[in-house]
N, C-alpha and C. Protein backbone atom coordinates (compact mmCIF):
# COMPACT_ATOMS: atom_id res chain seq x y z
N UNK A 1 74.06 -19.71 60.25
CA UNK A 1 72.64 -19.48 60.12
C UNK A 1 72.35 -17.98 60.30
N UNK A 2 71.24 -17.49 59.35
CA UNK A 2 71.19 -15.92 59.24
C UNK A 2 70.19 -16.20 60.01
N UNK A 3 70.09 -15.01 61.44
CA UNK A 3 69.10 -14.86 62.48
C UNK A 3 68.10 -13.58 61.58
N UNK A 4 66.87 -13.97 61.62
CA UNK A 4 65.45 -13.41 60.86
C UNK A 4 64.54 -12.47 62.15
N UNK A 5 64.73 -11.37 62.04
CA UNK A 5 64.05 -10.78 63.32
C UNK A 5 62.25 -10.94 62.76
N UNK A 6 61.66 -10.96 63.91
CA UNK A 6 60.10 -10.85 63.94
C UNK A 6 59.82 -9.64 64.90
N UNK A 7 59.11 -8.43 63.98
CA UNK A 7 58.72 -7.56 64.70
C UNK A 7 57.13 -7.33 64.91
N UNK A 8 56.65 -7.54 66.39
CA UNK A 8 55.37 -7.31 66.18
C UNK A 8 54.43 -6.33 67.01
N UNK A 9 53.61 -5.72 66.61
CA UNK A 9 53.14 -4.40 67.63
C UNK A 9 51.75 -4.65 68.32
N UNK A 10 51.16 -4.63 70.06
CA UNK A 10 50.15 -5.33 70.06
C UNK A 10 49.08 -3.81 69.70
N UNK A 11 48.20 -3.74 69.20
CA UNK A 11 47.54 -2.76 69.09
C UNK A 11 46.72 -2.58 70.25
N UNK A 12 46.67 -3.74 71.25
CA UNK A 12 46.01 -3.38 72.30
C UNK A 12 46.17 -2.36 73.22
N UNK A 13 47.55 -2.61 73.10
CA UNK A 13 48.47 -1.48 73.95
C UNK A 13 49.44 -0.49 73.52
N UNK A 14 49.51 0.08 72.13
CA UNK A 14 49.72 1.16 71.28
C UNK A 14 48.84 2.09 71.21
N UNK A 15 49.16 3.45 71.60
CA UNK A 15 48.65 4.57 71.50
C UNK A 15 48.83 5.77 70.53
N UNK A 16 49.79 4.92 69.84
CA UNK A 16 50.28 6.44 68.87
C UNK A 16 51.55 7.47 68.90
N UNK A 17 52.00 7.30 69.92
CA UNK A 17 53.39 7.87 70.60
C UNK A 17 54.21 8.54 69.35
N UNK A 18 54.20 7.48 67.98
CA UNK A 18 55.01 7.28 67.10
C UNK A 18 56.40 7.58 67.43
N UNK A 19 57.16 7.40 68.60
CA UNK A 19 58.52 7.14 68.81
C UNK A 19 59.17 5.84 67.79
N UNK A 20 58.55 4.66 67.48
CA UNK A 20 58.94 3.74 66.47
C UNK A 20 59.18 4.10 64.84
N UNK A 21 58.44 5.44 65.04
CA UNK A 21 58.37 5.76 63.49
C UNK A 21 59.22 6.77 63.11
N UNK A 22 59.72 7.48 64.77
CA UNK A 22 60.55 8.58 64.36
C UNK A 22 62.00 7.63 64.21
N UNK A 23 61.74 6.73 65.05
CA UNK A 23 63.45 6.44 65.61
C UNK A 23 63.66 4.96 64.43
N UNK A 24 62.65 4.52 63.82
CA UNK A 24 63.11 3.30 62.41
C UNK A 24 61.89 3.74 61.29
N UNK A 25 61.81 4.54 61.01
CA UNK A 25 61.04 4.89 59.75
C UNK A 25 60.61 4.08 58.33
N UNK A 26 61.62 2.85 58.31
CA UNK A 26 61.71 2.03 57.45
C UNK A 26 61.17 1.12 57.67
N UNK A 27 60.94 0.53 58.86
CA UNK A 27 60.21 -0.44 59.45
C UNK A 27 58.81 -0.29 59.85
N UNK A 28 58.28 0.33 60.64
CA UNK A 28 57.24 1.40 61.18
C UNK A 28 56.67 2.06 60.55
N UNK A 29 55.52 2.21 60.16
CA UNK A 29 54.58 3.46 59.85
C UNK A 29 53.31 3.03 60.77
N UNK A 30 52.29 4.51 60.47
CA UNK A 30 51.12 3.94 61.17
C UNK A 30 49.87 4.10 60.65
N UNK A 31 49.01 3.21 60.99
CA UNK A 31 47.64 2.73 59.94
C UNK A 31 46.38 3.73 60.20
N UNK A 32 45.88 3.89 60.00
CA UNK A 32 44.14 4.50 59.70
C UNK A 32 44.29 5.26 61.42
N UNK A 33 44.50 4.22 61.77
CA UNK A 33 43.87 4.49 63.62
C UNK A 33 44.99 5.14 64.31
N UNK A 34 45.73 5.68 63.77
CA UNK A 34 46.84 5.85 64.13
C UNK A 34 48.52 5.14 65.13
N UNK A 35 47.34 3.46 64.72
CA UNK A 35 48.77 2.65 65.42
C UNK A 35 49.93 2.49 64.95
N UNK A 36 50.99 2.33 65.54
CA UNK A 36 52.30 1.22 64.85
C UNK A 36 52.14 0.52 64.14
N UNK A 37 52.01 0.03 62.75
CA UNK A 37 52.17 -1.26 62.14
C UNK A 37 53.99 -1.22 61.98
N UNK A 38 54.26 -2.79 61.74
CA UNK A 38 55.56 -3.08 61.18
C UNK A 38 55.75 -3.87 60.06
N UNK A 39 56.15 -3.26 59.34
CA UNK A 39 56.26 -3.67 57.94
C UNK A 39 57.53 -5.38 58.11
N UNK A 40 58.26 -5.01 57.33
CA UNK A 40 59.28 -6.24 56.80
C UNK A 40 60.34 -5.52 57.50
N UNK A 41 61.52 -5.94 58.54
CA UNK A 41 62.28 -5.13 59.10
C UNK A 41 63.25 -4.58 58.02
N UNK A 42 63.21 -3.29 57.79
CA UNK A 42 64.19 -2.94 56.89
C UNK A 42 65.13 -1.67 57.15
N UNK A 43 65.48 -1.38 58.46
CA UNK A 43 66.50 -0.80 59.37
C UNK A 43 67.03 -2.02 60.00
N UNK A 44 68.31 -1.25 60.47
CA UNK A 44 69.16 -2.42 61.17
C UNK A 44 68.86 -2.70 62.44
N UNK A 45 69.03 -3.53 63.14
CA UNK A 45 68.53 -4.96 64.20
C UNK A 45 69.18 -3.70 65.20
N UNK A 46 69.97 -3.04 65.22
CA UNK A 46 70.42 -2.20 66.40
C UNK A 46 69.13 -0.97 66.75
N UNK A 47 69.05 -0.29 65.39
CA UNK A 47 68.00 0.25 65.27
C UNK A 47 66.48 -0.02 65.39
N UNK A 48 66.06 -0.73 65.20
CA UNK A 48 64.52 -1.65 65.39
C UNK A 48 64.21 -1.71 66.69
N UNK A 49 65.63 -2.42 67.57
CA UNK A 49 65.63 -2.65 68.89
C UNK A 49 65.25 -1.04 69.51
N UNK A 50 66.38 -0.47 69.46
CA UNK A 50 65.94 1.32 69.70
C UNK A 50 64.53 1.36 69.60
N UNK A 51 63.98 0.86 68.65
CA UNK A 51 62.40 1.96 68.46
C UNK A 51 61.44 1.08 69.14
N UNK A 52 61.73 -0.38 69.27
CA UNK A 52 60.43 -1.11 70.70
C UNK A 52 61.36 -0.40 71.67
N UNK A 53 62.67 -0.64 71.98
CA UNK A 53 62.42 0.04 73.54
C UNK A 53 61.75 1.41 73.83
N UNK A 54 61.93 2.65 72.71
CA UNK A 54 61.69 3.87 73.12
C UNK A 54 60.17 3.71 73.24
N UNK A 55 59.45 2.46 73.02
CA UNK A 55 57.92 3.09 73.32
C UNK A 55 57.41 2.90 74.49
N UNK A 56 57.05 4.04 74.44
CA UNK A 56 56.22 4.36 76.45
C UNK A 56 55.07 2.81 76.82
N UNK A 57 54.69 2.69 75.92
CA UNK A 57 53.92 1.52 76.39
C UNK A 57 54.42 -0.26 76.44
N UNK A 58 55.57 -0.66 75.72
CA UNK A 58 55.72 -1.88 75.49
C UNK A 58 55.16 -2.56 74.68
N UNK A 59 54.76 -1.82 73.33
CA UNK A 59 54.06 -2.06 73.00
C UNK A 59 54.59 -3.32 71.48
N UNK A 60 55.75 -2.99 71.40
CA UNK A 60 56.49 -3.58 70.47
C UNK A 60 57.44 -5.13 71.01
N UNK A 61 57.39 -6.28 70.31
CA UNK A 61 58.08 -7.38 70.44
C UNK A 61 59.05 -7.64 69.28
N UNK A 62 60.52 -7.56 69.60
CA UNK A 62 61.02 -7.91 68.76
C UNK A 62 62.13 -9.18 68.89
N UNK A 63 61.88 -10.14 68.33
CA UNK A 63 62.66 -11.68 68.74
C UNK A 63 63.38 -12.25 67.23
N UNK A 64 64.01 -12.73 67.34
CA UNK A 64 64.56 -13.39 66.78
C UNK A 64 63.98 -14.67 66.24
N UNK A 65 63.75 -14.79 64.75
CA UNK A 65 63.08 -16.28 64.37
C UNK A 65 63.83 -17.94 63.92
């Protein structure tokens, strides 16, 4: 069975840091307001992981579907 990551960012608690965008660029960009959105994961699962942990807030969940 192929494991399907779910990446999701709460905007409640995103500030903009853009550490997610420096460190998975492929996955990550950020919207109008300057939050995290996450696209379709399209960096690797080692990498993705890297960019929720590097954010100062916790702002990123990434699990397995």
């Amino acid at each position: 069975m192929i494991s399907v990551l779910r990446v999701d960012v709460d905007h409640e608690q995103c500030f903009g840091y853009q550490r997610c965008v420096q460190i998975a660029p492929n996955t990550f960009s950020l919207n109008e307001d300057g939050n995290s959105v996450a696209g379709p994961p399209a960096d690797d699962e080692a990498t993705i992981r890297e960019a929720a942990w590097a954010c100062p807030m916790q702002a990123i969940v990434v699990a397995d579907d």
